[in-house]
PDB file of N, CA and C in Angstrom:
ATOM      1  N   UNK A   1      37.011 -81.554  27.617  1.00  0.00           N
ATOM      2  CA  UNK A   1      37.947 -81.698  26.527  1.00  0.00           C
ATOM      3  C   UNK A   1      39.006 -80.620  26.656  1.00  0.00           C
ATOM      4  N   UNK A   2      40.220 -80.873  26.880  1.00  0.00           N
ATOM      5  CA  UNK A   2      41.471 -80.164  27.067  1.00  0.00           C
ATOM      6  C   UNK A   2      41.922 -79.659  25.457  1.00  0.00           C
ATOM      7  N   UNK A   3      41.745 -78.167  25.698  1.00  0.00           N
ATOM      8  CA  UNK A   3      42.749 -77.699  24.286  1.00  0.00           C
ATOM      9  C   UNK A   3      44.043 -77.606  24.444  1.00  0.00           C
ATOM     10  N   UNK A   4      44.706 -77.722  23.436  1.00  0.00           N
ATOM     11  CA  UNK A   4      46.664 -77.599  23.413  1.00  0.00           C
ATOM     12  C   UNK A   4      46.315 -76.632  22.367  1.00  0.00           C
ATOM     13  N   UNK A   5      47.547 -75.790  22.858  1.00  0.00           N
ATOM     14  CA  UNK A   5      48.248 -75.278  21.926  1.00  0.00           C
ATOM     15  C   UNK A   5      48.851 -75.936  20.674  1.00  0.00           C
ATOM     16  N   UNK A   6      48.865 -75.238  19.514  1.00  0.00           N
ATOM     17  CA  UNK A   6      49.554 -75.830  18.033  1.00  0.00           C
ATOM     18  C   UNK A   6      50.494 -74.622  17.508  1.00  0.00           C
ATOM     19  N   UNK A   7      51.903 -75.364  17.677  1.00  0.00           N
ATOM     20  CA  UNK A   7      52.504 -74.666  17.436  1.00  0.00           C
ATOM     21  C   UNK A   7      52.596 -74.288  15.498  1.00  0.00           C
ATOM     22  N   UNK A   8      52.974 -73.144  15.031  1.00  0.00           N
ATOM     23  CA  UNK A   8      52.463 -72.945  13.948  1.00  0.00           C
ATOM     24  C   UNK A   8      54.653 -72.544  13.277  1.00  0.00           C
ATOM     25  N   UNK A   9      54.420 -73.988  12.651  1.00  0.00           N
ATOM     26  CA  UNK A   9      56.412 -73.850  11.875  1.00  0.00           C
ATOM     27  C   UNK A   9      56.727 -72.659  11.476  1.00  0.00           C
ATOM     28  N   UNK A  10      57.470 -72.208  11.713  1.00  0.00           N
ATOM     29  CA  UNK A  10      58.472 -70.722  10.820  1.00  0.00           C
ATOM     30  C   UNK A  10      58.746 -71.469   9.326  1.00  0.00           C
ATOM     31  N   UNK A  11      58.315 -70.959   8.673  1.00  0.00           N
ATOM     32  CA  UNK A  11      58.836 -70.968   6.960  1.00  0.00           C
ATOM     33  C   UNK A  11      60.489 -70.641   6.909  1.00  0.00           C
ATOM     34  N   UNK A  12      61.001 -71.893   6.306  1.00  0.00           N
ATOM     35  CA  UNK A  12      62.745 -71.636   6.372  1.00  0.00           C
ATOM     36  C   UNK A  12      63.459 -71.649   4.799  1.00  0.00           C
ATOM     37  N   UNK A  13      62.289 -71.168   3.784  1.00  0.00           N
ATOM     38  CA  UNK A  13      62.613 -70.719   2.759  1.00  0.00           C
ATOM     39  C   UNK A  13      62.641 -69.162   2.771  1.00  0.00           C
ATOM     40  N   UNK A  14      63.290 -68.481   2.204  1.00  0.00           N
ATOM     41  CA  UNK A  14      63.006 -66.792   1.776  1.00  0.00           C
ATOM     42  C   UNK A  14      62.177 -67.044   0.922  1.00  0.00           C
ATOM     43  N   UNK A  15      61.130 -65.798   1.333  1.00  0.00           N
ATOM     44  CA  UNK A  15      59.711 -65.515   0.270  1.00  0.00           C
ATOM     45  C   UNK A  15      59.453 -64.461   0.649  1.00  0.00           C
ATOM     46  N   UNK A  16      59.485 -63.463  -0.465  1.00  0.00           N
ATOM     47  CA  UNK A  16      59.725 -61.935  -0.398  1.00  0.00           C
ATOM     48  C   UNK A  16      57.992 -61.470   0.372  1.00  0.00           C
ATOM     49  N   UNK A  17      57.269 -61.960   0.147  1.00  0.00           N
ATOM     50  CA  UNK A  17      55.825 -62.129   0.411  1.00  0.00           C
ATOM     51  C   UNK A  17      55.639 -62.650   2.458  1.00  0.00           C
ATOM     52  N   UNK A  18      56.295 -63.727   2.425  1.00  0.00           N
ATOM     53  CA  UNK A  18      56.605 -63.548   4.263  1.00  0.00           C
ATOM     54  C   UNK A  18      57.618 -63.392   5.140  1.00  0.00           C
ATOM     55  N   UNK A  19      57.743 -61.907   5.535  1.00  0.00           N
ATOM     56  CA  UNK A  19      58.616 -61.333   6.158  1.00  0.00           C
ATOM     57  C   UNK A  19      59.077 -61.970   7.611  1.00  0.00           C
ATOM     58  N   UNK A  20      60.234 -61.875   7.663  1.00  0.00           N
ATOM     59  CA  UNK A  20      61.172 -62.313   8.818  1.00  0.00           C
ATOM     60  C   UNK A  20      60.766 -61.341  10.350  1.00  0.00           C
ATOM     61  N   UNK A  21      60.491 -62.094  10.835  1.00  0.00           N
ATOM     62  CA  UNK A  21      60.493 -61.678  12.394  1.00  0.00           C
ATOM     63  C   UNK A  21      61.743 -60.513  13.016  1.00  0.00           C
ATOM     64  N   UNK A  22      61.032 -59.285  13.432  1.00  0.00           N
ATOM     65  CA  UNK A  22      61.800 -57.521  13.730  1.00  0.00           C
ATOM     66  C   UNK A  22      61.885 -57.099  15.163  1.00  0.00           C
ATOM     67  N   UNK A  23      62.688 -57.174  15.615  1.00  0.00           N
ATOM     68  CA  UNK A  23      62.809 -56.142  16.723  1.00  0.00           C
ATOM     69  C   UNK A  23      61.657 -54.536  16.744  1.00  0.00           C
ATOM     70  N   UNK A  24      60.961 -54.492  17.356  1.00  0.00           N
ATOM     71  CA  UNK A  24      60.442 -53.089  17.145  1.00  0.00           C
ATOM     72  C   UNK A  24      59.614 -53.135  15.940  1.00  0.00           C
ATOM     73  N   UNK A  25      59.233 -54.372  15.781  1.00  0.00           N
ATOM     74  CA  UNK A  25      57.980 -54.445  14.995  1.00  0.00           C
ATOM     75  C   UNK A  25      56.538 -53.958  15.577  1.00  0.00           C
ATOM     76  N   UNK A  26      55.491 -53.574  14.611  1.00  0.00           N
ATOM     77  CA  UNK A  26      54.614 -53.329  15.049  1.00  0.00           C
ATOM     78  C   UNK A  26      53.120 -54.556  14.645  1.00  0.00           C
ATOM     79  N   UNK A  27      52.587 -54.610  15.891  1.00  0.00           N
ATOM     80  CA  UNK A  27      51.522 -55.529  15.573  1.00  0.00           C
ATOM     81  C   UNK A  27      51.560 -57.420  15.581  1.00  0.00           C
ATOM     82  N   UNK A  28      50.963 -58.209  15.590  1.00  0.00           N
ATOM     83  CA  UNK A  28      51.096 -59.452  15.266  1.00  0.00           C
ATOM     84  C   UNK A  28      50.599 -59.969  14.006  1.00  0.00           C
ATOM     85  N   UNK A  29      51.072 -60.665  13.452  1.00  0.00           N
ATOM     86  CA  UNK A  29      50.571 -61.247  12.008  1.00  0.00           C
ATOM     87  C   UNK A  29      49.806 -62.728  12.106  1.00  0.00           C
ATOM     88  N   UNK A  30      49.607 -62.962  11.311  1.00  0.00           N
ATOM     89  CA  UNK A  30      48.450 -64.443  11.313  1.00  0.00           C
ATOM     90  C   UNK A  30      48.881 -65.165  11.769  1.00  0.00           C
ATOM     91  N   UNK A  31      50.645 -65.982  11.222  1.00  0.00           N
ATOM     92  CA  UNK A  31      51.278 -66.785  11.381  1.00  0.00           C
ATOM     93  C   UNK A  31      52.105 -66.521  12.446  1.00  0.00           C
ATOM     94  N   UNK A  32      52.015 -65.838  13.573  1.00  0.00           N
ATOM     95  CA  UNK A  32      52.847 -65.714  14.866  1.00  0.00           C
ATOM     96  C   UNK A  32      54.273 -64.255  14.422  1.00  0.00           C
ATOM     97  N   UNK A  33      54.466 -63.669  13.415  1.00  0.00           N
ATOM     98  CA  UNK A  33      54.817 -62.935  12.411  1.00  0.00           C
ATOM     99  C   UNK A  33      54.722 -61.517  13.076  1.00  0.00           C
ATOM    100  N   UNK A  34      55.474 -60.941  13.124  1.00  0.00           N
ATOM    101  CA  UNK A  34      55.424 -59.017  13.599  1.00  0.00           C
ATOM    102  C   UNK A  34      55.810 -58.397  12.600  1.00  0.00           C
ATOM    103  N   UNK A  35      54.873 -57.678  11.602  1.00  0.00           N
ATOM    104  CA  UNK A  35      55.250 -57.194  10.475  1.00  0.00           C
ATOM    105  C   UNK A  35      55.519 -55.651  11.267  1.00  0.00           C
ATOM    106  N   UNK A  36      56.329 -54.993  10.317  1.00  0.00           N
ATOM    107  CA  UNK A  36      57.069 -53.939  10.237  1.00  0.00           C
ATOM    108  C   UNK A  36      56.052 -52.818   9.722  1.00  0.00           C
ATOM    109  N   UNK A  37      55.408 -51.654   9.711  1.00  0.00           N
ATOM    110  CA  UNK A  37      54.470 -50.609   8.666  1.00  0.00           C
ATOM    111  C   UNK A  37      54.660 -50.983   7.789  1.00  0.00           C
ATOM    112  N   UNK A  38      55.966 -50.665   6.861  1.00  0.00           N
ATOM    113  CA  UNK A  38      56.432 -50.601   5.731  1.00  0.00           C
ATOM    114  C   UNK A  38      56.125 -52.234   4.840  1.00  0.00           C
ATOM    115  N   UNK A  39      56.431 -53.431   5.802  1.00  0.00           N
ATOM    116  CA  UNK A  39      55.786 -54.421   5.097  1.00  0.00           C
ATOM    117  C   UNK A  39      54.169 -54.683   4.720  1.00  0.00           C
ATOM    118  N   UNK A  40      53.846 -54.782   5.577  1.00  0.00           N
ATOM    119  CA  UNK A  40      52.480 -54.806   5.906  1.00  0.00           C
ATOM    120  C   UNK A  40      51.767 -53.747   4.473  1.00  0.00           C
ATOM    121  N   UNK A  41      52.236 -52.214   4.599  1.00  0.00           N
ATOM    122  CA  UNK A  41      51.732 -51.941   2.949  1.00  0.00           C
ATOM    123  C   UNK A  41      52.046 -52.463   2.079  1.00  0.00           C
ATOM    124  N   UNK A  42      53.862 -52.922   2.166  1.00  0.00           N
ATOM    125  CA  UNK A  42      54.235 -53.553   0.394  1.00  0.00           C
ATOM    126  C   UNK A  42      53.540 -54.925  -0.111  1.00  0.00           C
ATOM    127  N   UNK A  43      53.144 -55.559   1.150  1.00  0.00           N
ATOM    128  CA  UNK A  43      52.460 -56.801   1.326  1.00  0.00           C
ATOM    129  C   UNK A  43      50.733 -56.316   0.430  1.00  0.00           C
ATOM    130  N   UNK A  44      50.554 -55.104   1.246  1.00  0.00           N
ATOM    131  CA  UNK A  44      48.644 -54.740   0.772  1.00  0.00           C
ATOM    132  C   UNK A  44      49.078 -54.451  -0.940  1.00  0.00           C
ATOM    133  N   UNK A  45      49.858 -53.839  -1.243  1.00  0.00           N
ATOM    134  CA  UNK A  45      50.101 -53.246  -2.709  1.00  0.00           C
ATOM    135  C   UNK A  45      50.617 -54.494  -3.402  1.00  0.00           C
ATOM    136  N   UNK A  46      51.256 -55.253  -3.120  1.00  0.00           N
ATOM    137  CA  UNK A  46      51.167 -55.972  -3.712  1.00  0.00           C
ATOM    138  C   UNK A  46      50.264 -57.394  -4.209  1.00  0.00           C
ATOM    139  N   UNK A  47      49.535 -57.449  -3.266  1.00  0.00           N
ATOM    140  CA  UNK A  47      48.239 -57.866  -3.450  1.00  0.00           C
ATOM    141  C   UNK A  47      47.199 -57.065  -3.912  1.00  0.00           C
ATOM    142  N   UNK A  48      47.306 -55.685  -4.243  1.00  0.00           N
ATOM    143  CA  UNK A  48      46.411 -54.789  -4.931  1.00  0.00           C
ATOM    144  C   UNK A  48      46.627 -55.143  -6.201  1.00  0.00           C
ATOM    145  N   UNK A  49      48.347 -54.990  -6.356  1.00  0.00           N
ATOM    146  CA  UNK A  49      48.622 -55.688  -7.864  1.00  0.00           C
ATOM    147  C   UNK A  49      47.846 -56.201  -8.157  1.00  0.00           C
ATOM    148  N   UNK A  50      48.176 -57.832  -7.627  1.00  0.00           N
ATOM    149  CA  UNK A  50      47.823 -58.993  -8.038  1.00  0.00           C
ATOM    150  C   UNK A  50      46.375 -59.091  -8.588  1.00  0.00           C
ATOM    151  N   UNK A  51      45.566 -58.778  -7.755  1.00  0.00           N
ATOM    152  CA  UNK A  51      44.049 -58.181  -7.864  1.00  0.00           C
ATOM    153  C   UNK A  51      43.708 -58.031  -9.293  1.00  0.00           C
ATOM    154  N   UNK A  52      44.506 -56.342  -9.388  1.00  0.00           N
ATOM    155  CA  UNK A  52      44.394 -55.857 -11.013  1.00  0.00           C
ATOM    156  C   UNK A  52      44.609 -56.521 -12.084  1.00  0.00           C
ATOM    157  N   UNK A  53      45.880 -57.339 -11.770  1.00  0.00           N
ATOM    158  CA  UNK A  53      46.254 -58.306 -12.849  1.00  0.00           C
ATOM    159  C   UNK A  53      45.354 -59.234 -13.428  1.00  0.00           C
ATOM    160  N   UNK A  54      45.138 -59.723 -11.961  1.00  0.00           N
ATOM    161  CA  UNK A  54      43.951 -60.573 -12.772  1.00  0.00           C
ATOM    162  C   UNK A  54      42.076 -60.607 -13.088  1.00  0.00           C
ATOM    163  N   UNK A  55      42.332 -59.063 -12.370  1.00  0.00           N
ATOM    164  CA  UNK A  55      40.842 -58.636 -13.141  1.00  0.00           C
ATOM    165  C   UNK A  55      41.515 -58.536 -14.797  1.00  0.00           C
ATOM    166  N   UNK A  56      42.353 -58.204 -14.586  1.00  0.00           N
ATOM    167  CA  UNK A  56      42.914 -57.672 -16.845  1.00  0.00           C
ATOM    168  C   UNK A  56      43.017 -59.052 -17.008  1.00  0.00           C
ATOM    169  N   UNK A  57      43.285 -59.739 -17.046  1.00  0.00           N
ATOM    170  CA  UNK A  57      43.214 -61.424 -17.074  1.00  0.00           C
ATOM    171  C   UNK A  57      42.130 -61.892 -17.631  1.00  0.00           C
ATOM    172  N   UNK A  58      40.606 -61.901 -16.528  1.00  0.00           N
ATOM    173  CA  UNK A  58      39.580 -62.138 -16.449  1.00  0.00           C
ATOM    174  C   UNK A  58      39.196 -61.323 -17.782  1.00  0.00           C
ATOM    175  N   UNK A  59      39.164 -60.489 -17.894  1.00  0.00           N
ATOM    176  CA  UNK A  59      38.337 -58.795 -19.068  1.00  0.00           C
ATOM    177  C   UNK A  59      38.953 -60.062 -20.148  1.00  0.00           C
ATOM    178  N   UNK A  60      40.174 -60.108 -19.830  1.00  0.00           N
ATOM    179  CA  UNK A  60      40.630 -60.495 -21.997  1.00  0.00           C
ATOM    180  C   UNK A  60      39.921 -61.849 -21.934  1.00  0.00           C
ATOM    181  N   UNK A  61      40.403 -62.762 -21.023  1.00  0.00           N
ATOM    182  CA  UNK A  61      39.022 -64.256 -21.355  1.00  0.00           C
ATOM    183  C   UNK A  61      38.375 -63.988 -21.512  1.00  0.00           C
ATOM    184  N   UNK A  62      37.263 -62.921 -21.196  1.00  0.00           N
ATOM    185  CA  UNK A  62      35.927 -62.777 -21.516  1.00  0.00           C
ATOM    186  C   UNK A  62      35.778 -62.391 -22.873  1.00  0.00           C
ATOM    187  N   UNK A  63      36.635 -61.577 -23.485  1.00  0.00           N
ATOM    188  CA  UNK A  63      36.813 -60.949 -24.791  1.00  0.00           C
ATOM    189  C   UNK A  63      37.116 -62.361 -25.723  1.00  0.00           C
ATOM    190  N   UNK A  64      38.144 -62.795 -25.384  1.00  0.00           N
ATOM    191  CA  UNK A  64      38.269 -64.040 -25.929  1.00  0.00           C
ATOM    192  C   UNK A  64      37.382 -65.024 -26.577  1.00  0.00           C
ATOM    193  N   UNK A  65      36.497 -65.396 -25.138  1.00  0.00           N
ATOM    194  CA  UNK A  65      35.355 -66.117 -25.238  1.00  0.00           C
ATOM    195  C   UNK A  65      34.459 -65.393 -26.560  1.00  0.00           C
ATOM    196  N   UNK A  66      34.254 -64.393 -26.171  1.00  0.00           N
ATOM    197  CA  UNK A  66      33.051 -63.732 -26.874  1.00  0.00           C
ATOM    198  C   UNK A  66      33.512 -64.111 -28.339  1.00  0.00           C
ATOM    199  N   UNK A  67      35.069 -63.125 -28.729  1.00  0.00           N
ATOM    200  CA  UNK A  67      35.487 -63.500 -30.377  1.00  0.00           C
ATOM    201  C   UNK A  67      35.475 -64.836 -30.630  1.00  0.00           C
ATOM    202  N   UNK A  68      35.652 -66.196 -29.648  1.00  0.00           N
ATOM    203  CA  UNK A  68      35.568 -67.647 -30.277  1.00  0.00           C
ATOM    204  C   UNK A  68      34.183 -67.182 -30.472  1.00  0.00           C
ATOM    205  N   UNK A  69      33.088 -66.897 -29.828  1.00  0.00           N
ATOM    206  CA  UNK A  69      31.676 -67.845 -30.166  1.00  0.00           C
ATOM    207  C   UNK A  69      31.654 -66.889 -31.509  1.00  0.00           C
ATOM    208  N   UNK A  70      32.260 -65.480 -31.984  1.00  0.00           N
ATOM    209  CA  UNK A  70      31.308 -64.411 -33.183  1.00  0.00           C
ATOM    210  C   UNK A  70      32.307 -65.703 -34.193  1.00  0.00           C
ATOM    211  N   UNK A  71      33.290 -65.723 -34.331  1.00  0.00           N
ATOM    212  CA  UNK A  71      34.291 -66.934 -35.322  1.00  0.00           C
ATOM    213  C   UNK A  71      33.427 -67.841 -35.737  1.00  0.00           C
ATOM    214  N   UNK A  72      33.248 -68.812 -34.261  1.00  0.00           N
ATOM    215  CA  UNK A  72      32.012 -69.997 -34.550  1.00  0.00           C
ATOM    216  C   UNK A  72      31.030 -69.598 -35.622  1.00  0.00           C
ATOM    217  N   UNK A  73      30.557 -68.683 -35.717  1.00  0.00           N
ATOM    218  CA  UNK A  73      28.884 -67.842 -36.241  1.00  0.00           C
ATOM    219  C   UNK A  73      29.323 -67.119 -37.727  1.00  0.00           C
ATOM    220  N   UNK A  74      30.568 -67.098 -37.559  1.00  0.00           N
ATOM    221  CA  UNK A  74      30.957 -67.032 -39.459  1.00  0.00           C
ATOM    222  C   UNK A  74      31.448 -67.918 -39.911  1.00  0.00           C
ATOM    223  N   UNK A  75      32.150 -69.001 -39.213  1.00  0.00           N
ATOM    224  CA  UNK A  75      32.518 -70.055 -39.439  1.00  0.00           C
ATOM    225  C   UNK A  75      31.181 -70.836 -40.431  1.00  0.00           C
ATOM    226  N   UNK A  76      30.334 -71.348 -39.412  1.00  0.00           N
ATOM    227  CA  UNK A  76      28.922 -71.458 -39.898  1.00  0.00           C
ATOM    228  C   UNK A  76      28.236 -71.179 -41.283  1.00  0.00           C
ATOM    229  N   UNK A  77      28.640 -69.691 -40.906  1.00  0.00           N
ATOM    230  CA  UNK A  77      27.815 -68.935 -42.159  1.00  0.00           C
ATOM    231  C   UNK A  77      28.801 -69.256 -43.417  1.00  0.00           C
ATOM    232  N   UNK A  78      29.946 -69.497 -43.604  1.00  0.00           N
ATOM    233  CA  UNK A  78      30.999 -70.032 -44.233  1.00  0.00           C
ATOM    234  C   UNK A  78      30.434 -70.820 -45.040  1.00  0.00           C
ATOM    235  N   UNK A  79      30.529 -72.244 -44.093  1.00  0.00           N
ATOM    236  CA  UNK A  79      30.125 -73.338 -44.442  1.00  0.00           C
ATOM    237  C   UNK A  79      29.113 -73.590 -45.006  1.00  0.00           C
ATOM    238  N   UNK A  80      27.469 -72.782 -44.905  1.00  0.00           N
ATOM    239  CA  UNK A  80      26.296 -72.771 -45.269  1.00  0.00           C
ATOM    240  C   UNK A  80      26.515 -72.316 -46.807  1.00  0.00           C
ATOM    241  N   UNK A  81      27.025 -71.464 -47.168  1.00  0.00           N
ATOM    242  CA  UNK A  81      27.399 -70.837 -48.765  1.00  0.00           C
ATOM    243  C   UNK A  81      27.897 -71.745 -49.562  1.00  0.00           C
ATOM    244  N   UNK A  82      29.083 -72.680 -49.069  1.00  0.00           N
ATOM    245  CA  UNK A  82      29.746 -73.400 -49.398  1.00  0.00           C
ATOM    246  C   UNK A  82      28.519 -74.510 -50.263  1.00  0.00           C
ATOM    247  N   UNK A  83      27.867 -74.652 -49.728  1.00  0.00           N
ATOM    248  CA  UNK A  83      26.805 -75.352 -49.966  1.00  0.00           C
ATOM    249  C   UNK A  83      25.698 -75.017 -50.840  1.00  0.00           C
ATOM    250  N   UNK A  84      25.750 -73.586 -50.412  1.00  0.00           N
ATOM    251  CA  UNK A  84      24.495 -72.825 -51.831  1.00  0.00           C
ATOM    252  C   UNK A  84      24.945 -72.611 -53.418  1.00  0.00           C
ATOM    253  N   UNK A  85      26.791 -72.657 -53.146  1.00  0.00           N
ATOM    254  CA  UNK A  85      27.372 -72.096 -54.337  1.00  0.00           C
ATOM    255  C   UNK A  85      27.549 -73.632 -54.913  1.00  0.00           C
ATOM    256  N   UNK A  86      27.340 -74.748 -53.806  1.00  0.00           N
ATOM    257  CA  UNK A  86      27.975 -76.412 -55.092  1.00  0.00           C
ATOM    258  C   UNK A  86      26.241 -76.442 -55.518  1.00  0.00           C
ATOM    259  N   UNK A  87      25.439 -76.065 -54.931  1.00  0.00           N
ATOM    260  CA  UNK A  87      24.013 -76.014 -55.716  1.00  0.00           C
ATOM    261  C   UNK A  87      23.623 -75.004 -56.907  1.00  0.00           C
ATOM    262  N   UNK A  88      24.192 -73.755 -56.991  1.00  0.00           N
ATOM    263  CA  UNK A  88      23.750 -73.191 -57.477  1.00  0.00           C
ATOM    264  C   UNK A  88      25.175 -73.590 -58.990  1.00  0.00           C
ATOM    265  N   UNK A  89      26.452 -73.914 -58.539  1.00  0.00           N
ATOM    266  CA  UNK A  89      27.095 -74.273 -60.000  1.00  0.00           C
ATOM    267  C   UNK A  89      26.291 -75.459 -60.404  1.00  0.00           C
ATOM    268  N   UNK A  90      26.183 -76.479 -60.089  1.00  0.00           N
ATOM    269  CA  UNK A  90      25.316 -77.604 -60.201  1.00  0.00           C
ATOM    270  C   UNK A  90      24.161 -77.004 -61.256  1.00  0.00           C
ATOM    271  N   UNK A  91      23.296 -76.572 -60.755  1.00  0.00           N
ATOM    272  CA  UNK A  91      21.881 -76.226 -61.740  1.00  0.00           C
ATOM    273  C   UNK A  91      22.443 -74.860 -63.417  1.00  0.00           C
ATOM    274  N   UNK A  92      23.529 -74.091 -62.899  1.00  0.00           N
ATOM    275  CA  UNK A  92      23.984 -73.478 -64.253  1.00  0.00           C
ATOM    276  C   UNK A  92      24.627 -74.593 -64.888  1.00  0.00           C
ATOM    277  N   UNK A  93      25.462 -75.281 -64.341  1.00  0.00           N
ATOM    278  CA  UNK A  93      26.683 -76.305 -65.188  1.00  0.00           C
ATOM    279  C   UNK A  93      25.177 -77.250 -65.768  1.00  0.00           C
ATOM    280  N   UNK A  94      24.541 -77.863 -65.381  1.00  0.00           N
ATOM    281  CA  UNK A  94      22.966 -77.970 -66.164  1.00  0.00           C
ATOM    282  C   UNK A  94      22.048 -77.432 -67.206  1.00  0.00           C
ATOM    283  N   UNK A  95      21.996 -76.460 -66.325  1.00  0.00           N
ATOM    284  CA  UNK A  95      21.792 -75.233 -67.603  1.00  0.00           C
ATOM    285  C   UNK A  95      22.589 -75.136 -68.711  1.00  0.00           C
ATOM    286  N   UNK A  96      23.704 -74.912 -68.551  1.00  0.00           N
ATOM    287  CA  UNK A  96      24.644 -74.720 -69.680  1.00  0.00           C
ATOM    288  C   UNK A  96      24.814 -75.932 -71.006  1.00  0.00           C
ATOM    289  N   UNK A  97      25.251 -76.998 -70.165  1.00  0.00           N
ATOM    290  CA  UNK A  97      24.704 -79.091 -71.167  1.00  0.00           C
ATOM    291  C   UNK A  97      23.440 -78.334 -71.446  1.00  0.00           C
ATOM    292  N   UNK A  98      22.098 -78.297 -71.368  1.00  0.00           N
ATOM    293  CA  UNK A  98      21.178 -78.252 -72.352  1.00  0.00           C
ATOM    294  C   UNK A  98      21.136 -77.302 -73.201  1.00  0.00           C
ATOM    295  N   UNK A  99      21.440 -75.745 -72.836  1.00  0.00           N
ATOM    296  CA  UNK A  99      21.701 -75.294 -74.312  1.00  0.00           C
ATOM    297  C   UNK A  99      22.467 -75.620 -75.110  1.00  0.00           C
ATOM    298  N   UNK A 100      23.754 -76.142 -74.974  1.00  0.00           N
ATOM    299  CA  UNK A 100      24.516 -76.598 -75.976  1.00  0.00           C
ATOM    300  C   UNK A 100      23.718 -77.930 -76.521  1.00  0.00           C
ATOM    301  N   UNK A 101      23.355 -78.790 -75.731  1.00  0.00           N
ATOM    302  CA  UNK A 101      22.394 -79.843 -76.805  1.00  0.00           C
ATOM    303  C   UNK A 101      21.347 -79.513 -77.275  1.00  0.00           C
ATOM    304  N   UNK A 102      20.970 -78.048 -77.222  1.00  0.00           N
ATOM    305  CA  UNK A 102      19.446 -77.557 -78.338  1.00  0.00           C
ATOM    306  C   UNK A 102      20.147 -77.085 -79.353  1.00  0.00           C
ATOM    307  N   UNK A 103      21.068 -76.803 -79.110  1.00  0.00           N
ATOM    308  CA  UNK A 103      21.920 -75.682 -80.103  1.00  0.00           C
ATOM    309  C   UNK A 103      23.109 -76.233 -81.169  1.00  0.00           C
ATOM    310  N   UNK A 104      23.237 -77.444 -80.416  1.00  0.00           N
ATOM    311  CA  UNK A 104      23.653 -78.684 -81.356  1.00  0.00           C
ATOM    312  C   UNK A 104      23.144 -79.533 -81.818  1.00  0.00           C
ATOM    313  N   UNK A 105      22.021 -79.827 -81.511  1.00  0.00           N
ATOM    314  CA  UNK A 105      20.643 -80.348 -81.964  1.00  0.00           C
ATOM    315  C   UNK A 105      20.827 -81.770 -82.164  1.00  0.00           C
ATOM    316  N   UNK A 106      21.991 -82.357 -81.028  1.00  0.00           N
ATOM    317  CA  UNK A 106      22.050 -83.710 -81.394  1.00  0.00           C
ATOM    318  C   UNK A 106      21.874 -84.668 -79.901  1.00  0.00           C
TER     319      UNK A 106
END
């Protein structure tokens, strides 16, 4: 089985992220690419960024998450009262009709 070569396209948009081919570059890059020192770090730092960003990203969803489910769990507890207080007016508003019909005696 004969391998070929595959040639790999030059990107013919500007993208600050893949640098243009240098005279007196150092090294080879993935994409057939001779990054420069100076790229090659702004390239690592800026993917260090990126990194950070979205670990702080990740941290607040998680925070997020957590305050929906404690919401859910008073939400709940909300709703459960809601329910003790139409029972508990219920049996005074009861209470209350029979003393007035002992006390009116009719």
């Amino acid at each position: 089985m004969a391998s070929s070569a595959v040639a790999v396209p030059v990107p013919t948009r500007i993208d600050p992220l893949i640098p243009t081919p240098r005279r007196g570059s150092v090294g080879a890059g993935r994409n057939g690419f001779t990054l420069m020192p100076d790229e090659a770090r702004r390239i690592d730092d800026r993917l260090n960024d990126l990194l950070v960003s979205f670990a702080r990203v990740e941290g607040k969803l998680d925070a997020l998450t957590a305050a929906r489910d404690d919401h859910e769990t008073r939400l709940r507890t909300l709703e459960a009262w809601r329910w003790v207080q139409l029972g508990a007016s219920a049996v005074s508003g009861g209470a209350v009709a029979g003393i007035v019909k002992l006390l009116s005696g009719t």
